[in-house]
PDB file of N, CA and C in Angstrom:
ATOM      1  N   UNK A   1      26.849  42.304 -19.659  1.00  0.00           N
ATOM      2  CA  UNK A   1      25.998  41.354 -18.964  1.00  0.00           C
ATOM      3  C   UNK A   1      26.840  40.156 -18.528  1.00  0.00           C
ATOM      4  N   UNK A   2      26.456  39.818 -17.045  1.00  0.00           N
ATOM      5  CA  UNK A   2      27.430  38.749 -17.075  1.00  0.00           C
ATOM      6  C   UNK A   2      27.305  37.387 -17.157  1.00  0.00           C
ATOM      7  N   UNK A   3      27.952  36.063 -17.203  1.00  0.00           N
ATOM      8  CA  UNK A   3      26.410  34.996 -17.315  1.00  0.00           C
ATOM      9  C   UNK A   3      26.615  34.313 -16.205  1.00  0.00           C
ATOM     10  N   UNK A   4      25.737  34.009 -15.958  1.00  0.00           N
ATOM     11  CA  UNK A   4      24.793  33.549 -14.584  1.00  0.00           C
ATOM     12  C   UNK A   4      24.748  32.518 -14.858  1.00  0.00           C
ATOM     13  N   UNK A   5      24.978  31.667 -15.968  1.00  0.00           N
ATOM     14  CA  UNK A   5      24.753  30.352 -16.053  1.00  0.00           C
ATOM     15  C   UNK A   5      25.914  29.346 -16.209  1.00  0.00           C
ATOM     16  N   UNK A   6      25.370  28.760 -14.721  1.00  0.00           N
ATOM     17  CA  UNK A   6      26.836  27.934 -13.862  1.00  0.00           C
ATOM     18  C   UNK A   6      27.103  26.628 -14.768  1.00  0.00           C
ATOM     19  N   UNK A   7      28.376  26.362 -14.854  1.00  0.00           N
ATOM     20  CA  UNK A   7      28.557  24.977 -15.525  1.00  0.00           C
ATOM     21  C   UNK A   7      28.459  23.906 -14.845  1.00  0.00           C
ATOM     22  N   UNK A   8      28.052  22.775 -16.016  1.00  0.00           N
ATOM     23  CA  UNK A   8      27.232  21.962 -15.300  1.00  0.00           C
ATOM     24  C   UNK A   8      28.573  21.138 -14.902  1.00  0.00           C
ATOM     25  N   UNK A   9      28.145  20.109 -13.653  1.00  0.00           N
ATOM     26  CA  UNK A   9      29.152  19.473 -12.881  1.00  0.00           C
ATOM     27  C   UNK A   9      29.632  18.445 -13.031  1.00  0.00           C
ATOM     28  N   UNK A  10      30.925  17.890 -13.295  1.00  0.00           N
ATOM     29  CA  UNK A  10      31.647  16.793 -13.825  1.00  0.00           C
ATOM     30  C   UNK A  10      30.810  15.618 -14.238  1.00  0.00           C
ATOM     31  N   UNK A  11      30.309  14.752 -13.322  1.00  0.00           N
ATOM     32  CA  UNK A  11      29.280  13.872 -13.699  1.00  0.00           C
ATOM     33  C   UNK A  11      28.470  14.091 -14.176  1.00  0.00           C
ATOM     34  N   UNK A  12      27.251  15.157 -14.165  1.00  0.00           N
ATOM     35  CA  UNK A  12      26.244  15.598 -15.095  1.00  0.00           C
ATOM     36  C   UNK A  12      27.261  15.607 -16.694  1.00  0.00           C
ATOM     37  N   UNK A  13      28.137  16.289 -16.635  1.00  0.00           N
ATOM     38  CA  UNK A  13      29.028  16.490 -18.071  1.00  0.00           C
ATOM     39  C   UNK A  13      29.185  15.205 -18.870  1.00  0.00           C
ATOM     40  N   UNK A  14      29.816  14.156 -17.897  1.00  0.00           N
ATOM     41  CA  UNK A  14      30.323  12.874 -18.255  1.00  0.00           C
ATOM     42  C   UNK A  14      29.109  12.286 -18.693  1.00  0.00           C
ATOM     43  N   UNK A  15      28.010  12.026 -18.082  1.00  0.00           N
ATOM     44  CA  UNK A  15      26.763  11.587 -18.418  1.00  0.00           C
ATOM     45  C   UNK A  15      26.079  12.142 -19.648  1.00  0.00           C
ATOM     46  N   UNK A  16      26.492  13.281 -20.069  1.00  0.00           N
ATOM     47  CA  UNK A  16      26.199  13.918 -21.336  1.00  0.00           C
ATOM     48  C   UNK A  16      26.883  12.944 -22.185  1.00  0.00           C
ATOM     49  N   UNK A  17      27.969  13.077 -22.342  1.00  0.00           N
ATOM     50  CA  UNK A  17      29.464  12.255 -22.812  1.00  0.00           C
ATOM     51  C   UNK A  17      28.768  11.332 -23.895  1.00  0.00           C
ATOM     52  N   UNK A  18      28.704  10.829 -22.339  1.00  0.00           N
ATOM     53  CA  UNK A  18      28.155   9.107 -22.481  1.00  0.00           C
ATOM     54  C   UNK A  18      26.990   8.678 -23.796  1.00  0.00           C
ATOM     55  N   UNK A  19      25.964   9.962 -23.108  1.00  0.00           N
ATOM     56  CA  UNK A  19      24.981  10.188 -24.215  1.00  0.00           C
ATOM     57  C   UNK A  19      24.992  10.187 -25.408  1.00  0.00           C
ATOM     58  N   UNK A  20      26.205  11.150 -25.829  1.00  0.00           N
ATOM     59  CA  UNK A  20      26.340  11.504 -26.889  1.00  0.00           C
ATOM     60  C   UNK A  20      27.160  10.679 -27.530  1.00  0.00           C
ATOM     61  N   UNK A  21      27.866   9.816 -26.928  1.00  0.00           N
ATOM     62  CA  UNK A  21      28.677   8.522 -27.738  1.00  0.00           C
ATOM     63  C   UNK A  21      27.867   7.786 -27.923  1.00  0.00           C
ATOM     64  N   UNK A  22      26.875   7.156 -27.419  1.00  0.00           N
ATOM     65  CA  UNK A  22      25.877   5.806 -27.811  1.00  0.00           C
ATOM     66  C   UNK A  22      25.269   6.768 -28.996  1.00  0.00           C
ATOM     67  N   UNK A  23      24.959   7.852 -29.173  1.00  0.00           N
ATOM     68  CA  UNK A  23      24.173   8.099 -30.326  1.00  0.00           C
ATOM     69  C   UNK A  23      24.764   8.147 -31.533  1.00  0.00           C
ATOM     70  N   UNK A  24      26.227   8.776 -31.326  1.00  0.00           N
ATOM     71  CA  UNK A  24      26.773   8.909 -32.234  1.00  0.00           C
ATOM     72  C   UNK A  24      27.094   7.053 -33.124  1.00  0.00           C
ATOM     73  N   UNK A  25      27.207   6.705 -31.778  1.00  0.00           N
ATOM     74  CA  UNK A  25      27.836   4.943 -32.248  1.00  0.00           C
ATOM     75  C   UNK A  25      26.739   4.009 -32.635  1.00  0.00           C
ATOM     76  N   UNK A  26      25.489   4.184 -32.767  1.00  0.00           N
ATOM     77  CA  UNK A  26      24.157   4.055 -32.945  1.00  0.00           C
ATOM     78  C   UNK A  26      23.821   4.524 -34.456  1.00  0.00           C
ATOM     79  N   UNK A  27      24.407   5.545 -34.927  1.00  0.00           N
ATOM     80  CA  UNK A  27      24.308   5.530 -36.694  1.00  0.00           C
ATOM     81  C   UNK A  27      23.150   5.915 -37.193  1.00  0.00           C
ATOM     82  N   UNK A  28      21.946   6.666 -35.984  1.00  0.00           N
ATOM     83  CA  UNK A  28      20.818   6.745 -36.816  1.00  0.00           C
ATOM     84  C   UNK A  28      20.957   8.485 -37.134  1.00  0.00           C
ATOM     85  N   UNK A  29      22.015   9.265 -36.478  1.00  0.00           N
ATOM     86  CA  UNK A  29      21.780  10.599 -36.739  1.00  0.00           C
ATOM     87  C   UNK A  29      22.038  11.039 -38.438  1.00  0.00           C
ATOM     88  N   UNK A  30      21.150  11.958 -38.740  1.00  0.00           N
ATOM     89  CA  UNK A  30      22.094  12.640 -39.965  1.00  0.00           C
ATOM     90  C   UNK A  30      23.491  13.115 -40.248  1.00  0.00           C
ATOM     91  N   UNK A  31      23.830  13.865 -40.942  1.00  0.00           N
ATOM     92  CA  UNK A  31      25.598  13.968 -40.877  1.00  0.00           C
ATOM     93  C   UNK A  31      25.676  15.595 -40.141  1.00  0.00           C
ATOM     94  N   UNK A  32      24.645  16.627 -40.226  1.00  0.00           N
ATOM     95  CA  UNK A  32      24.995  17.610 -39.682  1.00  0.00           C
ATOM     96  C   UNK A  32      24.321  17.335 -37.972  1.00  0.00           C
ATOM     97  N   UNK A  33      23.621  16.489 -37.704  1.00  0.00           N
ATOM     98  CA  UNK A  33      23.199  16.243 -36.445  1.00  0.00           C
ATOM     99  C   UNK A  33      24.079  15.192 -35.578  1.00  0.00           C
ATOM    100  N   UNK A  34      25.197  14.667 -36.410  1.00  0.00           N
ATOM    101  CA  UNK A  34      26.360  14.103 -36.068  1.00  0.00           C
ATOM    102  C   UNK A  34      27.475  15.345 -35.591  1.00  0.00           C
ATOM    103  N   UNK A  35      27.708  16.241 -36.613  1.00  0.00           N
ATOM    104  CA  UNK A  35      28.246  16.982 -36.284  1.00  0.00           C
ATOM    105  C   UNK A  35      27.929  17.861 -35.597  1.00  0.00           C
ATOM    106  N   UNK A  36      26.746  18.312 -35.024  1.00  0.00           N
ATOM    107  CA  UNK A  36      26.154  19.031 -34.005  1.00  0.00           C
ATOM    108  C   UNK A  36      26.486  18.332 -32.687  1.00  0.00           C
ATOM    109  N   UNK A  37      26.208  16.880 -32.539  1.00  0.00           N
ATOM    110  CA  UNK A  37      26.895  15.709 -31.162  1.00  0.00           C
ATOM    111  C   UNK A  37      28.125  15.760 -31.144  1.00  0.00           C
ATOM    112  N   UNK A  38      28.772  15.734 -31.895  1.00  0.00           N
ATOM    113  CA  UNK A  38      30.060  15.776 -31.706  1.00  0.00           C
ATOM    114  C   UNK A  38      30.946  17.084 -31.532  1.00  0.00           C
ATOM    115  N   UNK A  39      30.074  18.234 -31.550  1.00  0.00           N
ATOM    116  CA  UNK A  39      30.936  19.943 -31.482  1.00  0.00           C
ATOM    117  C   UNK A  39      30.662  19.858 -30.226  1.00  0.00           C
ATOM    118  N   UNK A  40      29.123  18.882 -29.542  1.00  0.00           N
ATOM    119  CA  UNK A  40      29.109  18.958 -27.901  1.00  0.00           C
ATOM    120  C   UNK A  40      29.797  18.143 -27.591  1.00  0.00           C
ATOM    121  N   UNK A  41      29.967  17.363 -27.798  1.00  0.00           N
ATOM    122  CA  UNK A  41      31.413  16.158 -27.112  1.00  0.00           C
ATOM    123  C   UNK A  41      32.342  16.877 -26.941  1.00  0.00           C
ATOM    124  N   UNK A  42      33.360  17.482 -27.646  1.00  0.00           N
ATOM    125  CA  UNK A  42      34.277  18.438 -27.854  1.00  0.00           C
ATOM    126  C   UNK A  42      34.380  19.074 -26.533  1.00  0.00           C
ATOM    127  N   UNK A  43      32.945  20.246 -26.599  1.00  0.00           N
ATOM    128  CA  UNK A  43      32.989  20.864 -25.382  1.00  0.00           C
ATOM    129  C   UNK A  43      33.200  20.465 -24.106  1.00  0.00           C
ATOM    130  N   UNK A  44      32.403  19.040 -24.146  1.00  0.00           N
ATOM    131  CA  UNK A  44      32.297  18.194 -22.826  1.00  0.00           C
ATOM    132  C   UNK A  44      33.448  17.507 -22.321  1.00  0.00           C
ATOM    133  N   UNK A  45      33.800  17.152 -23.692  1.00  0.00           N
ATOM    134  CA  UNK A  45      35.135  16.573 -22.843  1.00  0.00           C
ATOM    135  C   UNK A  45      36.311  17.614 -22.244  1.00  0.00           C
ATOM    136  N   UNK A  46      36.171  19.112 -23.083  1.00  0.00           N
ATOM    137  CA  UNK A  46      37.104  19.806 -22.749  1.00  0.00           C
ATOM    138  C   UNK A  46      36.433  20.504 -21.020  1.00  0.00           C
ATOM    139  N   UNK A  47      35.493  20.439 -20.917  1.00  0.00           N
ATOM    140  CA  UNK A  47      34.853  20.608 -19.874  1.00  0.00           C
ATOM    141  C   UNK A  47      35.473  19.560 -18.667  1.00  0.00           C
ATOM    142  N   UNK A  48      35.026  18.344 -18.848  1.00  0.00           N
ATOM    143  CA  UNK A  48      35.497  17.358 -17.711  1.00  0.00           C
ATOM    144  C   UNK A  48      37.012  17.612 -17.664  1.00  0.00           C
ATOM    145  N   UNK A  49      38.141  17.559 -18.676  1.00  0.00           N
ATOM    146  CA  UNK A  49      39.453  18.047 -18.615  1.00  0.00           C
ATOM    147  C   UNK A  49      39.675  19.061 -17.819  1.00  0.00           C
ATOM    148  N   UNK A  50      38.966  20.344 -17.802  1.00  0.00           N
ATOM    149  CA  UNK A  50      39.008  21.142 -16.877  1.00  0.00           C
ATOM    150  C   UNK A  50      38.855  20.623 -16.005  1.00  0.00           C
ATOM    151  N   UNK A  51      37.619  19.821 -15.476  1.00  0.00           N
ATOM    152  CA  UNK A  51      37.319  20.142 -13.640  1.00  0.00           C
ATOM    153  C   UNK A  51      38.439  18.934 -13.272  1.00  0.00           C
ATOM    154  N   UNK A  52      39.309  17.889 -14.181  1.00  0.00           N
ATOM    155  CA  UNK A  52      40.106  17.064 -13.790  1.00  0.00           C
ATOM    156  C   UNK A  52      40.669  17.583 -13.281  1.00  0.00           C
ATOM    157  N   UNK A  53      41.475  18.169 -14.430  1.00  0.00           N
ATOM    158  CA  UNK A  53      42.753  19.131 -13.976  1.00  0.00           C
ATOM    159  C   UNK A  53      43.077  20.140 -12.614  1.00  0.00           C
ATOM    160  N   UNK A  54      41.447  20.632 -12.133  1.00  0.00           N
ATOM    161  CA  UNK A  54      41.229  21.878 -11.197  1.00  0.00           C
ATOM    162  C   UNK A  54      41.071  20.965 -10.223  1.00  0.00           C
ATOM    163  N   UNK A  55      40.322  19.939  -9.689  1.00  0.00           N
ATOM    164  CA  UNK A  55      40.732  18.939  -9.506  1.00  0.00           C
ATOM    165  C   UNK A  55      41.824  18.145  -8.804  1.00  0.00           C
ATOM    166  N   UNK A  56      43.033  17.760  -9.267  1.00  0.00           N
ATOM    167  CA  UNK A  56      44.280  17.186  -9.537  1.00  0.00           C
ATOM    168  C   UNK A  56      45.096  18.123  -8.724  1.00  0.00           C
ATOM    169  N   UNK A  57      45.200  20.061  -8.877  1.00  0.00           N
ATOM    170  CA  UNK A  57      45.924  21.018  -8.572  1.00  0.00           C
ATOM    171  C   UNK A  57      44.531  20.902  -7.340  1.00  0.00           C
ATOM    172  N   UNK A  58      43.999  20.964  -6.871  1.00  0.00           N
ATOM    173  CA  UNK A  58      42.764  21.139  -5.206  1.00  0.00           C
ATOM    174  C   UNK A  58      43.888  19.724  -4.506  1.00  0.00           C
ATOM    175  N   UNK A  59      43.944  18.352  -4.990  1.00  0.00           N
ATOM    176  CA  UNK A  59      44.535  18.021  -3.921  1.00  0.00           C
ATOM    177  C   UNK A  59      46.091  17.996  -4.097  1.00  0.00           C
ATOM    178  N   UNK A  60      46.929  18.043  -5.154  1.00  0.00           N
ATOM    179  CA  UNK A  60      48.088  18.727  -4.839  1.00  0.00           C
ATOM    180  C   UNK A  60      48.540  19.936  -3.938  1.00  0.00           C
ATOM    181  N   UNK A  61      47.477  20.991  -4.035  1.00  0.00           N
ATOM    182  CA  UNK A  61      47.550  21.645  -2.686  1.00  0.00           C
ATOM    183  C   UNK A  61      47.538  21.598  -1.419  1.00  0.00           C
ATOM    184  N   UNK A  62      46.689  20.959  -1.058  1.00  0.00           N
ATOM    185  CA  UNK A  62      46.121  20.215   0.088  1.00  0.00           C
ATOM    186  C   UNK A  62      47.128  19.304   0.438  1.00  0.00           C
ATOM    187  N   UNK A  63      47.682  18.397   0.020  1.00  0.00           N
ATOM    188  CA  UNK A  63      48.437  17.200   0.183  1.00  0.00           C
ATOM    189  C   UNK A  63      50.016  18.360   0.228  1.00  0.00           C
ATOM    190  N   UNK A  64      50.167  19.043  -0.044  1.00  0.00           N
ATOM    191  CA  UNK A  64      51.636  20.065   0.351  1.00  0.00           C
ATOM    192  C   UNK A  64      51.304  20.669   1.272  1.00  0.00           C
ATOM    193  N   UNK A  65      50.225  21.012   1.612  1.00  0.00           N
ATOM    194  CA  UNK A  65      49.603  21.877   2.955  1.00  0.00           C
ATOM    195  C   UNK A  65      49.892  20.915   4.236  1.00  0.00           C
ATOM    196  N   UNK A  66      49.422  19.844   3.789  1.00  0.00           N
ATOM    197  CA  UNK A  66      49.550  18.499   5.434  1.00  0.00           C
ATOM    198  C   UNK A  66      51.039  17.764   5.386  1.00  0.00           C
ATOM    199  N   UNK A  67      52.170  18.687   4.810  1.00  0.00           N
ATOM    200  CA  UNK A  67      52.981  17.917   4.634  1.00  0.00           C
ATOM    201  C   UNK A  67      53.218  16.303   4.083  1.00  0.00           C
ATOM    202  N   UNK A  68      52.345  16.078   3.629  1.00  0.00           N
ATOM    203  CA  UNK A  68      52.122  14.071   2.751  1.00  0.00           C
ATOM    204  C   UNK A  68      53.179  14.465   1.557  1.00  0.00           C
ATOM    205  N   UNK A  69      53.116  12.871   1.025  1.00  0.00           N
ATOM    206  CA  UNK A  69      54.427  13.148   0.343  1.00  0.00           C
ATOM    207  C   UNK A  69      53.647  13.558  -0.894  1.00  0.00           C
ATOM    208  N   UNK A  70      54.741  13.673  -2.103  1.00  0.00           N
ATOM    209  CA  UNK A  70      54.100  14.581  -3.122  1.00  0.00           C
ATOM    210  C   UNK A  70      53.354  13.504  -4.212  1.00  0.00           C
ATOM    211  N   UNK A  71      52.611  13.478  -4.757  1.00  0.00           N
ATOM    212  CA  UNK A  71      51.762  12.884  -5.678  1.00  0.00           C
ATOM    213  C   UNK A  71      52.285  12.896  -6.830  1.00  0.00           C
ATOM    214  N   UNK A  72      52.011  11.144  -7.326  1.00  0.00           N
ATOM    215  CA  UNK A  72      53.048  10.812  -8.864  1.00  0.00           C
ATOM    216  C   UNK A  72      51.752  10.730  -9.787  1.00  0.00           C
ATOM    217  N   UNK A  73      52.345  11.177 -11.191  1.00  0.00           N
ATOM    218  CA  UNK A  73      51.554  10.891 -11.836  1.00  0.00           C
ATOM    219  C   UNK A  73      51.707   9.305 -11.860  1.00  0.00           C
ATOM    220  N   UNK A  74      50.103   8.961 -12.422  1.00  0.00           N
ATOM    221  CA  UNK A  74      50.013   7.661 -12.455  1.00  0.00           C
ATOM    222  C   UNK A  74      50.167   6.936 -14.514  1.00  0.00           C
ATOM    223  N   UNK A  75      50.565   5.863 -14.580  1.00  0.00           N
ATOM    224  CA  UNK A  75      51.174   5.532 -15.643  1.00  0.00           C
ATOM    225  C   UNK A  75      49.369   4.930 -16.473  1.00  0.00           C
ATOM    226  N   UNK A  76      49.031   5.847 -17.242  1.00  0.00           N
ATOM    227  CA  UNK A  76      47.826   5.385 -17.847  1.00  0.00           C
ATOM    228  C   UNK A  76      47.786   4.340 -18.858  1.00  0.00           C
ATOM    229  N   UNK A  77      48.959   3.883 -19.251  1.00  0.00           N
ATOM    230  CA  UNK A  77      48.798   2.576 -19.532  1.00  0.00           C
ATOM    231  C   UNK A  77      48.796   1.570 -19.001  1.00  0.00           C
ATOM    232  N   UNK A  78      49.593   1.548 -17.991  1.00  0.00           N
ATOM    233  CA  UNK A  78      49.768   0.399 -16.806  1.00  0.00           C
ATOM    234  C   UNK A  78      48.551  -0.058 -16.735  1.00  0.00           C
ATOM    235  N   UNK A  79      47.915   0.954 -16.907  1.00  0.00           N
ATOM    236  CA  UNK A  79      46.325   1.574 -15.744  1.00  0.00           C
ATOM    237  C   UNK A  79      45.252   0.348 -16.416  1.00  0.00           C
ATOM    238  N   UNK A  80      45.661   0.551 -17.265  1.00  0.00           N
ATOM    239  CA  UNK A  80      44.554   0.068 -18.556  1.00  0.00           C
ATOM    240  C   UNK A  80      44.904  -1.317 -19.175  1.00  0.00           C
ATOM    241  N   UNK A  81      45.879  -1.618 -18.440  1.00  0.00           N
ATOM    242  CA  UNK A  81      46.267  -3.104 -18.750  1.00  0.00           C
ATOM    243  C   UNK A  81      44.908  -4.179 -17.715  1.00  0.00           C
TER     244      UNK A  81
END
């Protein structure tokens, strides 16, 4: 059987995220309903990592296709200063 059920899309994901951090950071869950939010965080974030990444390689392609110059990674601390 195959599954039919499409993953949900970066922002819907992130918005989960989000969800699931205020609850977790909120302190009213139990400890296995903590750990139930947080096995979905896991997923979610490994989820958004994916569509980054797929993502990241869509316009690295594209941007070698139109001849532009090649794309640097960007310094994520800089970033965050």
């Amino acid at each position: 059987m195959a599954k039919s059920k499409k993953a949900p899309d970066f922002e819907q994901s992130l918005e989960q995220l989000e969800s699931l951090v205020e609850a977790l950071e909120a302190g009213d869950l139990t400890l296995e309903q903590s750990l139930k939010q947080f096995e979905e965080g896991i997923a979610l974030t490994r989820a958004c990592q994916t569509a980054l990444s797929e993502a990241e390689q869509t316009v690295k392609i594209l941007t070698e296709k139109s001849g532009q110059a090649a794309l640097e990674d960007m310094d994520i601390d800089a970033a965050d200063e």
